[in-house]
C-alpha atoms as a PDB file:
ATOM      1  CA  UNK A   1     -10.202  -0.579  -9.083  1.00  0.00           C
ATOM      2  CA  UNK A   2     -10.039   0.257 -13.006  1.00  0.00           C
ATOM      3  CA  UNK A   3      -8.932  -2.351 -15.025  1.00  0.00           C
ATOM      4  CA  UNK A   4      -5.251  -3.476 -15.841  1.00  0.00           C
ATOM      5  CA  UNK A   5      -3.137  -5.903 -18.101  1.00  0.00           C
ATOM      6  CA  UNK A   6       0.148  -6.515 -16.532  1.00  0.00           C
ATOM      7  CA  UNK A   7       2.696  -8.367 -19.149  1.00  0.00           C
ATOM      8  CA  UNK A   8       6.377  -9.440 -18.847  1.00  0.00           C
ATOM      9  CA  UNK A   9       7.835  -6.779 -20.840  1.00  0.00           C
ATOM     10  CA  UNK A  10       9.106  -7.554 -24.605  1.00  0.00           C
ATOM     11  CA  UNK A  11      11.196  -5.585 -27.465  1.00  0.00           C
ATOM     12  CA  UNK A  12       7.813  -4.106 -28.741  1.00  0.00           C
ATOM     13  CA  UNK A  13       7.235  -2.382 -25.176  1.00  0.00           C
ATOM     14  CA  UNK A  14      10.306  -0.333 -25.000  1.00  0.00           C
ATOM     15  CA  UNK A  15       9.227   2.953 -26.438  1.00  0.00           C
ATOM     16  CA  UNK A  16       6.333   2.918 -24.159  1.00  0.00           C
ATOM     17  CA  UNK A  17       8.397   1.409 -20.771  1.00  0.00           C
ATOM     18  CA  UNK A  18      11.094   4.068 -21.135  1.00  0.00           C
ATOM     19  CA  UNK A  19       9.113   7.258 -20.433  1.00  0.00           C
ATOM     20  CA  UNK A  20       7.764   5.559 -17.352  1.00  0.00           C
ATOM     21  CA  UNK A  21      11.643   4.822 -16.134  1.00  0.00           C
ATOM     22  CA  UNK A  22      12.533   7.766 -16.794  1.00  0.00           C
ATOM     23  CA  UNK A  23       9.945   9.481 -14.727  1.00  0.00           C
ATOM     24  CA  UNK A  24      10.727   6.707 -11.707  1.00  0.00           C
ATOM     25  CA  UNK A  25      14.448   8.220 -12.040  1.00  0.00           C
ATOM     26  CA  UNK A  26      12.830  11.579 -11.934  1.00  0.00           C
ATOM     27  CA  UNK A  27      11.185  10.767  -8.903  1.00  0.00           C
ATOM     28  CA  UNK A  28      14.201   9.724  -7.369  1.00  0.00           C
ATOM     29  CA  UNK A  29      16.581  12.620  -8.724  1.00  0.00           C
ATOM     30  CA  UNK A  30      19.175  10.277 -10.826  1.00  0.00           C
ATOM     31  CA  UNK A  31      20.079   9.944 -15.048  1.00  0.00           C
ATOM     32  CA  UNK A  32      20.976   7.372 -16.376  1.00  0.00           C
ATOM     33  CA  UNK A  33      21.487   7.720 -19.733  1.00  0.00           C
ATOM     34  CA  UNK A  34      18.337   6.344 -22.028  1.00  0.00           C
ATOM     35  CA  UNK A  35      20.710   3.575 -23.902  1.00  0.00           C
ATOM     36  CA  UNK A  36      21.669   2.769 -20.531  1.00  0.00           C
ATOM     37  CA  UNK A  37      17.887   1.789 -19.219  1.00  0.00           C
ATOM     38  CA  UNK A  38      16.899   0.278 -22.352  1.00  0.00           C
ATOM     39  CA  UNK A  39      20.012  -2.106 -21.916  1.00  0.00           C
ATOM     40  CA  UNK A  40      18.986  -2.789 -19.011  1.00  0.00           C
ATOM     41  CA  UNK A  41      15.377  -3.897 -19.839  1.00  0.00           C
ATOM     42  CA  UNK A  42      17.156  -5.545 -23.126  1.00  0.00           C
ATOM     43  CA  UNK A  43      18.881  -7.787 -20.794  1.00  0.00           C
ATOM     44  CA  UNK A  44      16.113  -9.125 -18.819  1.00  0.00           C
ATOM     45  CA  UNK A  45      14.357  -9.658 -21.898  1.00  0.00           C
ATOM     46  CA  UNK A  46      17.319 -11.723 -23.688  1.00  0.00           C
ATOM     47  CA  UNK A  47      17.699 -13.866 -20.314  1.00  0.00           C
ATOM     48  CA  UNK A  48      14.751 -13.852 -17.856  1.00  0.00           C
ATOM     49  CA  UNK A  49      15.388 -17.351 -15.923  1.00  0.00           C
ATOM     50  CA  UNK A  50      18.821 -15.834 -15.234  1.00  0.00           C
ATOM     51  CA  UNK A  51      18.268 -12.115 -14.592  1.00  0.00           C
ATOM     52  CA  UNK A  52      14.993 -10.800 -13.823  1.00  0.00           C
ATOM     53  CA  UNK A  53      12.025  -9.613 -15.559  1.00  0.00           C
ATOM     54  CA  UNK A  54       9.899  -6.298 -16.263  1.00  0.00           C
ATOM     55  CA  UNK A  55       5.966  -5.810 -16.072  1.00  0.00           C
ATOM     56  CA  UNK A  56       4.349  -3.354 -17.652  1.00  0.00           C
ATOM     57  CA  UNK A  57       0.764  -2.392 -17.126  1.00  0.00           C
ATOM     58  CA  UNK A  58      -1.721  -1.199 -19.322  1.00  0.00           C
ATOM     59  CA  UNK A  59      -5.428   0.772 -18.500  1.00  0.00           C
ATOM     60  CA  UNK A  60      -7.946  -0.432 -20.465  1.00  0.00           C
ATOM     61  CA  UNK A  61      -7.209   1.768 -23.729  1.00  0.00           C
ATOM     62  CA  UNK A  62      -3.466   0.037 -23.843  1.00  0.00           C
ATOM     63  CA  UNK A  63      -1.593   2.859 -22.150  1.00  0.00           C
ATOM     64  CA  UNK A  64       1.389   2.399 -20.264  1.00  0.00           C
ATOM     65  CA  UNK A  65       0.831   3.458 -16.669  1.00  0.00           C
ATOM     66  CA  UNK A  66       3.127   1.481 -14.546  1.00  0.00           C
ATOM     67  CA  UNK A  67       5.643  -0.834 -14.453  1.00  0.00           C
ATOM     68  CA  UNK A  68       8.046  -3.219 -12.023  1.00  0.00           C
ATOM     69  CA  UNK A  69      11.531  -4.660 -12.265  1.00  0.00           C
ATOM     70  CA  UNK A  70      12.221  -7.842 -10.337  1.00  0.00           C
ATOM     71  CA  UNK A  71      15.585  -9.535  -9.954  1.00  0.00           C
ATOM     72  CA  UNK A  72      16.759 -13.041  -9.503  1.00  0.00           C
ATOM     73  CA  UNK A  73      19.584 -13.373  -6.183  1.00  0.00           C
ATOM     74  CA  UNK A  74      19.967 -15.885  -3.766  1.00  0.00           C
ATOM     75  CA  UNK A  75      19.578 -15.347   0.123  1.00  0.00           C
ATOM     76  CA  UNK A  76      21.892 -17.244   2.253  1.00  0.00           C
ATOM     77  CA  UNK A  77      20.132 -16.661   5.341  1.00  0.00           C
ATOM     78  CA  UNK A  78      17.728 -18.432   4.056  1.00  0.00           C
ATOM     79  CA  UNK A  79      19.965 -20.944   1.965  1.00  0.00           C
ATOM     80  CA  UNK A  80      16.944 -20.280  -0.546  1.00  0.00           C
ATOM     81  CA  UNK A  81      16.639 -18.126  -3.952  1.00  0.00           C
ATOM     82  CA  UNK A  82      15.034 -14.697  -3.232  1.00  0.00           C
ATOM     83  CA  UNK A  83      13.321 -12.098  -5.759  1.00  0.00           C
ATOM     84  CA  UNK A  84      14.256  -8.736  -5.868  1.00  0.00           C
ATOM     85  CA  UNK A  85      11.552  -6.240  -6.674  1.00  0.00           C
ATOM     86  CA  UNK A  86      13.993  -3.286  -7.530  1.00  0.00           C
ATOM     87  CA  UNK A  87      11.659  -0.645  -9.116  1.00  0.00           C
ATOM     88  CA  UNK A  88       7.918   0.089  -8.554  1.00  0.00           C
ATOM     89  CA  UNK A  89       6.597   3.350 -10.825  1.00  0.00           C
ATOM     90  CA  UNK A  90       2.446   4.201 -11.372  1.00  0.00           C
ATOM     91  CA  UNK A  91       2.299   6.901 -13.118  1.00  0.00           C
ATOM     92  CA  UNK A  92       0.395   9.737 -11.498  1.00  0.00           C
ATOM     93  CA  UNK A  93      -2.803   9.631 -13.386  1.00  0.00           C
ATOM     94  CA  UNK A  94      -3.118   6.026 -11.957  1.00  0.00           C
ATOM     95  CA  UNK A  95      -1.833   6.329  -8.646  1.00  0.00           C
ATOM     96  CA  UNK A  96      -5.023   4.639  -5.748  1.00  0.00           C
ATOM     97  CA  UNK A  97      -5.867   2.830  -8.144  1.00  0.00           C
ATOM     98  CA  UNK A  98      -5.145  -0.279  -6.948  1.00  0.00           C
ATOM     99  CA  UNK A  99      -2.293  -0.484  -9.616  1.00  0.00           C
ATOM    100  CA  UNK A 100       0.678  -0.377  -7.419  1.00  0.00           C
ATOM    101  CA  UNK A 101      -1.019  -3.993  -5.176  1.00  0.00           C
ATOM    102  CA  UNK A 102      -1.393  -5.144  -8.627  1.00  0.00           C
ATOM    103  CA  UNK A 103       2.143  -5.112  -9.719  1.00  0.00           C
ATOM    104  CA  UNK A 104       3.410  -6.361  -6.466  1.00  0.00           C
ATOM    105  CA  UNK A 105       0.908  -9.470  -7.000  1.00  0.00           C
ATOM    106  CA  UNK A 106       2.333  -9.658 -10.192  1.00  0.00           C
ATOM    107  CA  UNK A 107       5.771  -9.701  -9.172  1.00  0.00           C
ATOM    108  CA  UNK A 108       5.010 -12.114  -6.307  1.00  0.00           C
ATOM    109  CA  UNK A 109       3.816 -14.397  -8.778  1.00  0.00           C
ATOM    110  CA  UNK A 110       6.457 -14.430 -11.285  1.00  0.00           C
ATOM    111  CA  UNK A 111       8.823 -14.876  -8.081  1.00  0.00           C
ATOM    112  CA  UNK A 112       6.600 -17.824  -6.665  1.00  0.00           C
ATOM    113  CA  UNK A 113       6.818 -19.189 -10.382  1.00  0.00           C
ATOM    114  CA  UNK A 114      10.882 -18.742 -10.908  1.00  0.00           C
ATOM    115  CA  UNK A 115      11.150 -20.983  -7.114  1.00  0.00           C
ATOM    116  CA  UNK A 116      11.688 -18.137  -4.912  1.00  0.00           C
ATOM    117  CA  UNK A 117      10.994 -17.818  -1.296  1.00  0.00           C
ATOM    118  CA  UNK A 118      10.715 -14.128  -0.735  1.00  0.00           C
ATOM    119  CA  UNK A 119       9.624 -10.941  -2.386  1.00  0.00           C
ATOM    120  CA  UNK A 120      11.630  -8.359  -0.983  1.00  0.00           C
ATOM    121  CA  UNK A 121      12.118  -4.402  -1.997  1.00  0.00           C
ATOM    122  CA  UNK A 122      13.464  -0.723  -0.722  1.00  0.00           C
ATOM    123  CA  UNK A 123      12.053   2.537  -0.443  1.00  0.00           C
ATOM    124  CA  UNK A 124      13.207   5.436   0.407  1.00  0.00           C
ATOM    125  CA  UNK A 125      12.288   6.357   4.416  1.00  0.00           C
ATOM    126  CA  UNK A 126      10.561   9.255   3.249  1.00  0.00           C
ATOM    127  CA  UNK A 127       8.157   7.884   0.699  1.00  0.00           C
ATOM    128  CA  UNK A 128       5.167   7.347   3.234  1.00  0.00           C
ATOM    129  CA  UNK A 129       2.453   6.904   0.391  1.00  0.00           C
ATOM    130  CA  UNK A 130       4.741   3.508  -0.907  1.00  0.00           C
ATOM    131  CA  UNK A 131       4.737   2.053   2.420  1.00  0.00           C
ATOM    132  CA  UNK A 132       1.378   2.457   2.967  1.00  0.00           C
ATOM    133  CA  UNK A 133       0.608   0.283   0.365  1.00  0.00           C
ATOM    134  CA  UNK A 134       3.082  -1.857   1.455  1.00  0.00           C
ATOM    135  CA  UNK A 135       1.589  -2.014   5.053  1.00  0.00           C
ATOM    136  CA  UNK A 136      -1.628  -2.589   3.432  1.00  0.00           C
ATOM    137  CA  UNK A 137      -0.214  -5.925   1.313  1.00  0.00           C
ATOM    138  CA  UNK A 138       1.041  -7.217   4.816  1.00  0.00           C
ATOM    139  CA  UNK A 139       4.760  -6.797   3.611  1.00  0.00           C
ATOM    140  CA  UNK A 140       6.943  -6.741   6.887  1.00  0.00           C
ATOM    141  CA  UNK A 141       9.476  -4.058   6.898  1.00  0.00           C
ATOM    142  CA  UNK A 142      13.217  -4.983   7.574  1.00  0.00           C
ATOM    143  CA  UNK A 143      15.383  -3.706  10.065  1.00  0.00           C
ATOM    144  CA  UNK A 144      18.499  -4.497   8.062  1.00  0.00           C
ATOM    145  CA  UNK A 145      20.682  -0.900   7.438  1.00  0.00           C
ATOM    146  CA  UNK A 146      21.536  -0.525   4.056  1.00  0.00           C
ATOM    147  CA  UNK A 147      24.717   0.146   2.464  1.00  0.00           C
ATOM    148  CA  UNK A 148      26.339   1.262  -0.765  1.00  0.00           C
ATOM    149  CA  UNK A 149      29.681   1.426  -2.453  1.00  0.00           C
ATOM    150  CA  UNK A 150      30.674   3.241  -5.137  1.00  0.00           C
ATOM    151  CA  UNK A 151      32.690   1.509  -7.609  1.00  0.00           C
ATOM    152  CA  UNK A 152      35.024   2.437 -10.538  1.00  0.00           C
ATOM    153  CA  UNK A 153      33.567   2.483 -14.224  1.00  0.00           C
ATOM    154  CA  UNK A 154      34.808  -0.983 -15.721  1.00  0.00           C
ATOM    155  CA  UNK A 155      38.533  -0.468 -17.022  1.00  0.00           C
ATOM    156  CA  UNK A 156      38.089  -0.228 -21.085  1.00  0.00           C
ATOM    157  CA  UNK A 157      38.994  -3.098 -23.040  1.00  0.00           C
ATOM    158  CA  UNK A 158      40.571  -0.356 -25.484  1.00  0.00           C
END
């Protein structure tokens, strides 16, 4: 395994995270606007014990090659709090690397430290080379079915 730094994300890592979301968006045929990401990472930066935080990892000449989003939520079932790892990206050049077990380690920890009692994630069915890494970490998948709704943009205040 090459050698990684994985750091909570700050304002001086944005010019360097956004190229990696937007190639994780790529991957995953959506746009969202870049203002729109960078809000998004601005906000877990401005209020991590309340929303979430962002790893980025560097190789060994400070490149950014991957990078994680975890989010705070609470699980009834469980009655406990539960962490939300809502994006996992390696960028090609470091994919088997070890990277991607990395970043979920990471992201386990920073969960374990903010008093949750799970980890959990999605993927989509078809990505076979994510869930093998998965398998390998001894995450259990879920048989829950997942669902979406679509909601109306926020009425302008205007």
């Amino acid at each position: 395994m090459s050698d990684f730094a994985i750091a909570v994300v700050g304002e001086r890592d944005l010019d360097d995270l956004l190229p990696l979301m937007r190639s994780y968006c790529d991957f995953y045929e959506v746009d969202p606007a870049d203002a729109d990401l960078l809000g998004m990472s601005r906000a877990l930066i401005a209020d991590p014990d309340r929303e979430g935080v962002q790893l980025i990892a560097r190789n060994a000449d400070g490149t950014a090659v991957g990078f994680a989003t975890v989010f705070w939520t609470w699980q009834t079932l469980d009655a406990a709090r539960l962490a939300v790892m809502n994006d996992l990206y390696v960028a090609p050049e470091s994919r088997g690397s070890g990277l991607a077990e990395a970043l979920i380690r990471a992201c386990a920890d920073a969960a374990r430290g903010h008093g949750a009692h799970s980890l959990g994630w999605q993927t989509a069915l078809d990505n076979e080379r994510a869930q093998n890494v998965y398998d390998r970490l001894g995450a259990r998948s879920s048989k829950w079915l997942d669902y979406e709704l679509a909601l109306d943009e926020p009425a302008s205040s205007e």
